[in-house]
Protein backbone atom coordinates (compact mmCIF):
# COMPACT_ATOMS: atom_id res chain seq x y z
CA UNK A 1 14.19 -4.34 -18.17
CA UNK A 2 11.16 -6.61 -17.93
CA UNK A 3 9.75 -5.27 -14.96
CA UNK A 4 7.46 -2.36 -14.51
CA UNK A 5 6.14 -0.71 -11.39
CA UNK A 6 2.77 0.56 -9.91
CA UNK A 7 4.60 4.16 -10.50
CA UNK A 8 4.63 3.74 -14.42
CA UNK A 9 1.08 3.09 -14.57
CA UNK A 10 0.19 5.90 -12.28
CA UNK A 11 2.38 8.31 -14.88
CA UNK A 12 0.67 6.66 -17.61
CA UNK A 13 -2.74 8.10 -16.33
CA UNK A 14 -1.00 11.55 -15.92
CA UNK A 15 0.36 11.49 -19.38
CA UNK A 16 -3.26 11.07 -20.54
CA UNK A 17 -4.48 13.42 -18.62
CA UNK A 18 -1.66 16.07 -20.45
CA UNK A 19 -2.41 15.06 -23.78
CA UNK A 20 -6.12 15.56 -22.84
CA UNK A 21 -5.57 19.17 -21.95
CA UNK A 22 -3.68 19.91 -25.14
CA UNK A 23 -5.58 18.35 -27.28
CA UNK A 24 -9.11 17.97 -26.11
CA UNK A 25 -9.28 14.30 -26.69
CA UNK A 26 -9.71 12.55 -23.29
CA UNK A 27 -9.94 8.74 -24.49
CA UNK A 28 -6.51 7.94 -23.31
CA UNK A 29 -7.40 8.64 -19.76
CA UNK A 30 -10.05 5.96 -19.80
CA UNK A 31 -7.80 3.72 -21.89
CA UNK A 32 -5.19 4.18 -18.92
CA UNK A 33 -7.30 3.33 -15.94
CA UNK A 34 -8.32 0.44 -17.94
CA UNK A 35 -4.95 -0.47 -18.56
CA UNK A 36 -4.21 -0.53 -15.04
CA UNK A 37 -7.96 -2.89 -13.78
CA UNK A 38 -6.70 -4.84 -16.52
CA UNK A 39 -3.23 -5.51 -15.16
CA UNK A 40 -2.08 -4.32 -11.84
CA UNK A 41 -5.27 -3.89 -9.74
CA UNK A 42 -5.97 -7.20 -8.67
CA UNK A 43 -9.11 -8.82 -9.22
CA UNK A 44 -11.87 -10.59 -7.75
CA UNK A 45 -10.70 -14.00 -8.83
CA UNK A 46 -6.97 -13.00 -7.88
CA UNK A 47 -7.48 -11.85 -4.46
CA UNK A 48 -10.16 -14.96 -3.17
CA UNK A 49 -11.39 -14.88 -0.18
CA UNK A 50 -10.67 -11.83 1.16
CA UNK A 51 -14.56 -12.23 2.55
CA UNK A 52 -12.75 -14.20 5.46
CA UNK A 53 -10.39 -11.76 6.10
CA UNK A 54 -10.78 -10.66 10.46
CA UNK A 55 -10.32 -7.15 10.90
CA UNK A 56 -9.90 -8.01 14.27
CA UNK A 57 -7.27 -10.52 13.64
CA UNK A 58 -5.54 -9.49 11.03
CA UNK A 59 -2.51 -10.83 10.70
CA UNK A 60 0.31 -13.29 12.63
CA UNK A 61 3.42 -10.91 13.88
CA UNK A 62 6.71 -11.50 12.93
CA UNK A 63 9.59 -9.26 13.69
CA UNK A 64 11.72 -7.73 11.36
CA UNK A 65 15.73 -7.82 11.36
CA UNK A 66 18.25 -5.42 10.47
CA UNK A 67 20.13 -7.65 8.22
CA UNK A 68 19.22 -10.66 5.74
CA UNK A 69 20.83 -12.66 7.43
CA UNK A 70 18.58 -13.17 10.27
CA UNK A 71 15.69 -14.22 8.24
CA UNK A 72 13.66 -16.12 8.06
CA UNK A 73 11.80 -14.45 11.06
CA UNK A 74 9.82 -16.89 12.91
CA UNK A 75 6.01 -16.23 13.13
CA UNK A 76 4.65 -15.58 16.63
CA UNK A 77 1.18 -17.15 16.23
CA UNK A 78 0.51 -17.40 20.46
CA UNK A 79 3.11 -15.27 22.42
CA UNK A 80 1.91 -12.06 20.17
CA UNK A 81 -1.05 -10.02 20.20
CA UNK A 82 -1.96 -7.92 17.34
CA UNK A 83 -4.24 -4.79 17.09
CA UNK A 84 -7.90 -4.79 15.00
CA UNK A 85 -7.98 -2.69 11.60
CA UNK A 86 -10.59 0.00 11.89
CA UNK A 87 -10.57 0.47 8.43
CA UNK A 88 -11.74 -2.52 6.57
CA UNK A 89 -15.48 -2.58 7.91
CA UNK A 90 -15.91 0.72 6.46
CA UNK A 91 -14.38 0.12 3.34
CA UNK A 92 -16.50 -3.34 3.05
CA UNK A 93 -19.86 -1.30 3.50
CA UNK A 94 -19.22 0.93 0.92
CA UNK A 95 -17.67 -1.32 -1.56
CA UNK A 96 -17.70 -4.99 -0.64
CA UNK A 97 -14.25 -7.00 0.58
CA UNK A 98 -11.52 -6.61 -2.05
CA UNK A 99 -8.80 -4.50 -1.95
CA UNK A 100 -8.97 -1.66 -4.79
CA UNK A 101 -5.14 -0.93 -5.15
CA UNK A 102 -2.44 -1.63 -7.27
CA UNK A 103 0.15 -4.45 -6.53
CA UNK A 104 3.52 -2.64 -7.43
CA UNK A 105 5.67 -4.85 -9.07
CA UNK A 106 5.11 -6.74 -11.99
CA UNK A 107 7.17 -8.97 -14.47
CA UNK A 108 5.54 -7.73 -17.92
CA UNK A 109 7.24 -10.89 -20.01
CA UNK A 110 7.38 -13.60 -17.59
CA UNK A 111 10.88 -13.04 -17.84
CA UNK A 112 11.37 -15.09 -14.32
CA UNK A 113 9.28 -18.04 -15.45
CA UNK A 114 6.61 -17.19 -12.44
CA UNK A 115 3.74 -16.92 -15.22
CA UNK A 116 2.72 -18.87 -18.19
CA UNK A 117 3.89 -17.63 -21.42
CA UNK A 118 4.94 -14.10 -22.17
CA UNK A 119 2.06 -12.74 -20.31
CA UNK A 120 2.57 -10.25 -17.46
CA UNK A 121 2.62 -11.42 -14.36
CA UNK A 122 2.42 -10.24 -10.28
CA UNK A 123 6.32 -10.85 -8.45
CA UNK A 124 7.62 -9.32 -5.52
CA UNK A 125 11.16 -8.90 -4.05
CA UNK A 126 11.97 -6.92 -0.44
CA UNK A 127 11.02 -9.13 1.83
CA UNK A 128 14.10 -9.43 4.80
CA UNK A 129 14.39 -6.11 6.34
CA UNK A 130 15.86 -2.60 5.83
CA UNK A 131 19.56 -3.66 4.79
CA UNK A 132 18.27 -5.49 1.97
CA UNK A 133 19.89 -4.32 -1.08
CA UNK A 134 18.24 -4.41 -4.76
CA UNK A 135 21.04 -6.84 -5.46
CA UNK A 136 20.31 -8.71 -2.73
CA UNK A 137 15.89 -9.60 -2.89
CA UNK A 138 14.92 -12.46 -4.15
CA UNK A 139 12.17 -11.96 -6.74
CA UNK A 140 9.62 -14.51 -6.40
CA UNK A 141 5.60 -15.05 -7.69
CA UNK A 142 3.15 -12.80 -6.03
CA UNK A 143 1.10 -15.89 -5.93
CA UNK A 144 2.88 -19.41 -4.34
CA UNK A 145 1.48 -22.43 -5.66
CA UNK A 146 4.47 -24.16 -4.83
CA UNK A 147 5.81 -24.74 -8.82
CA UNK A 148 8.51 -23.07 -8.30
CA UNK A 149 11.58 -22.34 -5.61
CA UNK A 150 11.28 -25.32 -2.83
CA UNK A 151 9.51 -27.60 -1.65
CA UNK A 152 7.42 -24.80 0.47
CA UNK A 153 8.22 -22.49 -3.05
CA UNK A 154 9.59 -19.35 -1.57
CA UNK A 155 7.73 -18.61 1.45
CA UNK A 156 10.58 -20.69 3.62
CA UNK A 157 12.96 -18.01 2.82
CA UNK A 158 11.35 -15.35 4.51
CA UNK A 159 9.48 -16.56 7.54
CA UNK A 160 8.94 -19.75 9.51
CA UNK A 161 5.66 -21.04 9.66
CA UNK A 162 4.12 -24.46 11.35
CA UNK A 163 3.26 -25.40 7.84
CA UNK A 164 3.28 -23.75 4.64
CA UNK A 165 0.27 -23.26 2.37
CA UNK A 166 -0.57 -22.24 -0.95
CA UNK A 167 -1.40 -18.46 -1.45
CA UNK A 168 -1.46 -14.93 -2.86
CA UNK A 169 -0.20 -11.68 -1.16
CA UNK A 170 0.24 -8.25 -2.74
CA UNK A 171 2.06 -5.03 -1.91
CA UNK A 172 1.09 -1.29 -2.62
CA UNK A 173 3.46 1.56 -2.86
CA UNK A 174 1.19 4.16 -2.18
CA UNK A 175 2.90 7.10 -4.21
CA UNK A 176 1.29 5.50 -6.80
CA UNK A 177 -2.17 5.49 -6.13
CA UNK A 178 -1.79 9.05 -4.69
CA UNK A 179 0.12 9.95 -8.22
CA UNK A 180 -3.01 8.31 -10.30
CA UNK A 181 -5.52 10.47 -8.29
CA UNK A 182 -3.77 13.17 -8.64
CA UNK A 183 -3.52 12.94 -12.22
CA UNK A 184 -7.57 12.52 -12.69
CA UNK A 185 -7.85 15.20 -10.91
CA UNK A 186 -6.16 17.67 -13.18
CA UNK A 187 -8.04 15.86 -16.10
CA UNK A 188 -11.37 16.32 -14.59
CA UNK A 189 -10.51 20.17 -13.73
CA UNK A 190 -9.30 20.82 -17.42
CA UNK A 191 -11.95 18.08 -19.17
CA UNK A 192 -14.29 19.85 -17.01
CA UNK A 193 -12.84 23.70 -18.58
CA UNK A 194 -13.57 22.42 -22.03
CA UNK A 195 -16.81 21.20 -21.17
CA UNK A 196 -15.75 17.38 -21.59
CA UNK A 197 -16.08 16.61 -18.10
CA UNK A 198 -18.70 13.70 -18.88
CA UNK A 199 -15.64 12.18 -20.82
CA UNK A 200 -13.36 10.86 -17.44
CA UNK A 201 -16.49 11.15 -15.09
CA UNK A 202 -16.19 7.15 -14.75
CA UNK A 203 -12.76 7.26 -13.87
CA UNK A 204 -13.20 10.27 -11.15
CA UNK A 205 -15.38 7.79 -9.81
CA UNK A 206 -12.56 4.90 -9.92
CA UNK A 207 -9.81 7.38 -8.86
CA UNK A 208 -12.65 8.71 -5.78
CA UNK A 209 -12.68 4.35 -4.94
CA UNK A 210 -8.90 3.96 -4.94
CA UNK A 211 -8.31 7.15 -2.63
CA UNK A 212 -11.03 5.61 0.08
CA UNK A 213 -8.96 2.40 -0.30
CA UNK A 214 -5.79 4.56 0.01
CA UNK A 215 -6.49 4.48 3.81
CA UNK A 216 -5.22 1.40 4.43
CA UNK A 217 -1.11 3.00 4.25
CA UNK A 218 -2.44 4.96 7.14
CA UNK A 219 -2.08 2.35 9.71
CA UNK A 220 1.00 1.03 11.87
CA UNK A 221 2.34 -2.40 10.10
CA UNK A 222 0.58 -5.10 13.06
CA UNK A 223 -1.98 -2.00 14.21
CA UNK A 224 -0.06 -1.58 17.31
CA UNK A 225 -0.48 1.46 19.34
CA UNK A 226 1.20 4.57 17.77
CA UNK A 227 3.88 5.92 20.10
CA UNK A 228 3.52 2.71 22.79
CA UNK A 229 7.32 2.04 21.75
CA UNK A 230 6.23 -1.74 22.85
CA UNK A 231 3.73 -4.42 21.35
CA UNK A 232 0.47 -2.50 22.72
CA UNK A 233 -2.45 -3.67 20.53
CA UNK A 234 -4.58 -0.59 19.84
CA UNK A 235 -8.17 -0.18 18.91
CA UNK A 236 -9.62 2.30 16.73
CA UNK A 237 -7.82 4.64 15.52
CA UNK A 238 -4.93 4.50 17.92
CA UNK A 239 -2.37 2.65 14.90
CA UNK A 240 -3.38 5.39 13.26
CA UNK A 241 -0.19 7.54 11.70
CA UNK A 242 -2.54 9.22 9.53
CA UNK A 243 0.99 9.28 6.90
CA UNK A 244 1.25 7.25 3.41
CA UNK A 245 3.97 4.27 4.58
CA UNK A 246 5.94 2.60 2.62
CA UNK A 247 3.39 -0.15 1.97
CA UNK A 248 0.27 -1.65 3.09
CA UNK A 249 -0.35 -5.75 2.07
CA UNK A 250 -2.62 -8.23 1.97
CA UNK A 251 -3.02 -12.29 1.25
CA UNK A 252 -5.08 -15.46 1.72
CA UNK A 253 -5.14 -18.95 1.01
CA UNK A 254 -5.56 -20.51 -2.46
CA UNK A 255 -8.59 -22.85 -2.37
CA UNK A 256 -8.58 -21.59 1.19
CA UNK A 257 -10.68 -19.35 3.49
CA UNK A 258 -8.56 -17.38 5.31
CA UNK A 259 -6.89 -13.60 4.63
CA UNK A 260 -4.52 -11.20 6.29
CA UNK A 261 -3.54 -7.49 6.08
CA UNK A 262 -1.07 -5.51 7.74
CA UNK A 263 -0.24 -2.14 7.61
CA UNK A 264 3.59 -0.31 7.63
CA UNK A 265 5.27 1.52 10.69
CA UNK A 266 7.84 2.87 8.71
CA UNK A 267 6.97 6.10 6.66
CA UNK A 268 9.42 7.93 4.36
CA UNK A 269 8.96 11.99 3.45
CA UNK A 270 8.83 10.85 -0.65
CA UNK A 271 5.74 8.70 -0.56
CA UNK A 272 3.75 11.99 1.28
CA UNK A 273 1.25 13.18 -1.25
CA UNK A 274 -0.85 15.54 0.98
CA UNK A 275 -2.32 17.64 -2.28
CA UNK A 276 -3.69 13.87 -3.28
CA UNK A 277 -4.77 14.22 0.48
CA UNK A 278 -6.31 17.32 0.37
CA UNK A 279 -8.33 16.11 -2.89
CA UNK A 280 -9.84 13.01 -1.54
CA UNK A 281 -10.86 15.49 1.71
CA UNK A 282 -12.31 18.00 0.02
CA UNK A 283 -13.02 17.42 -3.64
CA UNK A 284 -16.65 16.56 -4.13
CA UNK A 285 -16.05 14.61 -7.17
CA UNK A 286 -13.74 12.60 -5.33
CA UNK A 287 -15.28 12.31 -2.23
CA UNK A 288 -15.23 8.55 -0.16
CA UNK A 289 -18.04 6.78 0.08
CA UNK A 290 -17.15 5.35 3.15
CA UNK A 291 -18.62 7.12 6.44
CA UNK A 292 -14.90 7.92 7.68
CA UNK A 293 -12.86 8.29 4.36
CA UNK A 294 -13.32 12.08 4.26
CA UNK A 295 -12.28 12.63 8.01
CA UNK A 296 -9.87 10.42 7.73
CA UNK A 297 -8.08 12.21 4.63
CA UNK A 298 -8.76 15.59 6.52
CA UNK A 299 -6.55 14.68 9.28
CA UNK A 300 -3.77 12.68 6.96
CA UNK A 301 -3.19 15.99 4.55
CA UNK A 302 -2.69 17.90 7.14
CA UNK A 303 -0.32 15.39 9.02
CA UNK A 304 1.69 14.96 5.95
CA UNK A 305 1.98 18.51 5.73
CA UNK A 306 3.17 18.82 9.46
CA UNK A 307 5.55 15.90 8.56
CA UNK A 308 7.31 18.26 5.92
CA UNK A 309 8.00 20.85 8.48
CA UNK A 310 9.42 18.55 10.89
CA UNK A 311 11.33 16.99 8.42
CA UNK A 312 13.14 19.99 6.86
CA UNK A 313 16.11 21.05 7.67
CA UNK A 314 16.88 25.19 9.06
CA UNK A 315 18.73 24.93 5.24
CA UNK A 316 15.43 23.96 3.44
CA UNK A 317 16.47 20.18 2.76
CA UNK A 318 13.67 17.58 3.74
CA UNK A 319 14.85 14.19 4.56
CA UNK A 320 14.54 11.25 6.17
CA UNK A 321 11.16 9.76 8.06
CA UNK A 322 9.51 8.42 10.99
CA UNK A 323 8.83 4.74 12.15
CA UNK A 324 6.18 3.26 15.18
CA UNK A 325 8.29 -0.01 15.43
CA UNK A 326 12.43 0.87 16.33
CA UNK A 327 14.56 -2.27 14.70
CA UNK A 328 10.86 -3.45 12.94
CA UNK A 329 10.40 -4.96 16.77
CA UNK A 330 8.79 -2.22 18.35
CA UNK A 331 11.53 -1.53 21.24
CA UNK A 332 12.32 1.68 22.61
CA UNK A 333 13.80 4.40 21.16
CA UNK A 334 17.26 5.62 21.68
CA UNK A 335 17.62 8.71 24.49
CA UNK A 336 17.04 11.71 22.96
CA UNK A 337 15.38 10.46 19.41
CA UNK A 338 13.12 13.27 18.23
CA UNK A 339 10.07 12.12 17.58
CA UNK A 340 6.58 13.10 15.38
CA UNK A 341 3.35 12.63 17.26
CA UNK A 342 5.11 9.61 19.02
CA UNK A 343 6.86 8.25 16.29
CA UNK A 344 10.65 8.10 15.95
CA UNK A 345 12.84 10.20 13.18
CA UNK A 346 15.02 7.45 11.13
């Protein structure tokens, strides 16, 4: 209860896209990828100054820890050297600096107080490593002005920093943007059937934008080497898993210039969407316009399909995942870990 997730909106869009096919009325798909600009894509003005944002610095490392109870986790501004992010150059020539994906948490009420009024607003919770329970995240505003928590709001909790400033940061779950494409891209194949294709072309368009943007889950978390099983910086493509992670985020400063991004190491079998993949790759309708977003999605389908294989079991059960960064600090991998083009099976 009063919360809803990146996941609902992206089944609101394929609910349209149904009741388009049975009825012929294709309004509600429109009316759902407004919904979701509206409320859980962020904006210009909610995402400033990404402009600043370094793809070749792109964000300050911190490790990650296996329990809560190690956190905060200390950020290692000069004894840690992070890769560059290939991506974002290409994604800023074709469609200027902000990020065109959905944040995937959001209290719809203000329920936590984080907003003003009853209006929705952006929160986030996982924050302290893979043994944090549900039960045990600490939801908190998506942007910290400092109103509420501590004296340095909530960002104290979670890492230590020099100082603490204001600032936004948001958090994708990529099954959802690959869910929302996927759903426009049954309503443009049926709209299309009943000659109604004109009706969701503007939203092809949209989903086509969110899928180049997509690429950004395709990257190890600090854009480390893939495979290095150390802190090797890479450049290019070389943090390149070519999977959907669990996540890819991004912040700045309020009344700042400054912005950061990071990828994920960690990717999971359930957030694999290599038919959205294979539609972003191929489709023309959805085609990037980005000079690397098709070749890109070419090689990721196919990984994710790979991924499926090497994740089943000989009794048909697929499970589990694959990670770049062993214990979220990058150290080597147990003897005898199987591993997917370099990364290890967890």
């Amino acid at each position: 209860g009063h919360v809803t997730t990146s996941e609902a909106f992206s089944y609101y869009v394929w609910l349209e896209a149904m009741y388009g096919n049975l009825t012929g009325n294709w309004s509600g798909v429109e009316t759902a990828w407004k919904v979701m600009e509206d409320w859980i894509i962020p904006d210009s003005t909610e995402q400033p100054g990404m402009s600043s944002y370094n793809p070749n610095s792109p964000a300050t490392y911190a490790d990650e820890y296996e329990d809560p109870s190690y956190y905060p986790s200390e950020l290692k501004f000069d004894t840690v050297r992070v890769g560059s992010d290939p991506v974002h150059n290409d994604l800023v020539s074709a469609y200027g600096p902000n990020m065109y994906l959905m944040h995937w948490l959001m209290d719809v009420d203000n329920w936590y107080g984080f907003g003003t009024g009853t209006r929705a607003t952006f929160i986030n919770t996982f924050q302290r490593g893979e043994q944090e329970s549900t039960w045990e995240t600490i939801p908190h505003p998506s942007i910290e002005e400092f109103k509420y928590g501590g004296p340095n709001g909530f960002l104290d909790l979670f890492t230590k920093d020099r100082s603490y400033a204001k600032q936004w940061r948001y958090t994708n779950a990529p099954d959802a943007e690959g869910r929302a494409i996927q759903a426009v891209y049954w309503a443009n194949k049926w709209a299309k059937e009943q000659g109604k294709g004109s009706a969701v072309a503007s939203v092809v368009s949209k989903a086509a934008k969110m899928g180049d943007f997509l690429r950004n889950d395709m990257f190890d978390k600090y854009f480390m080497k893939i495979g290095a099983q150390d802190k090797t910086p890479a450049t290019g493509y070389d943090s390149a898993h070519y999977l959907m992670a669990w996540y890819t985020s991004w912040g700045g400063g309020i009344g700042a210039s400054w912005a950061w991004k990071i990828g994920c190491s960690h990717a999971h079998f359930g957030y694999q969407n290599p038919f959205q993949g294979w539609v972003s790759a191929t489709q023309s309708d959805f085609a990037p316009k980005s000079s690397n977003g098709k070749r890109d999605w070419t090689t990721s389908y196919k990984r994710q399909l790979e991924f499926y294989q090497w994740l089943q079991s000989a009794e048909g059960g697929i499970a589990g995942g694959a990670t770049n960064s062993w214990n979220g600090r990058y150290e080597k991998y147990p003897a005898g870990t199987s591993t997917f083009y370099g990364m290890a099976y967890v």
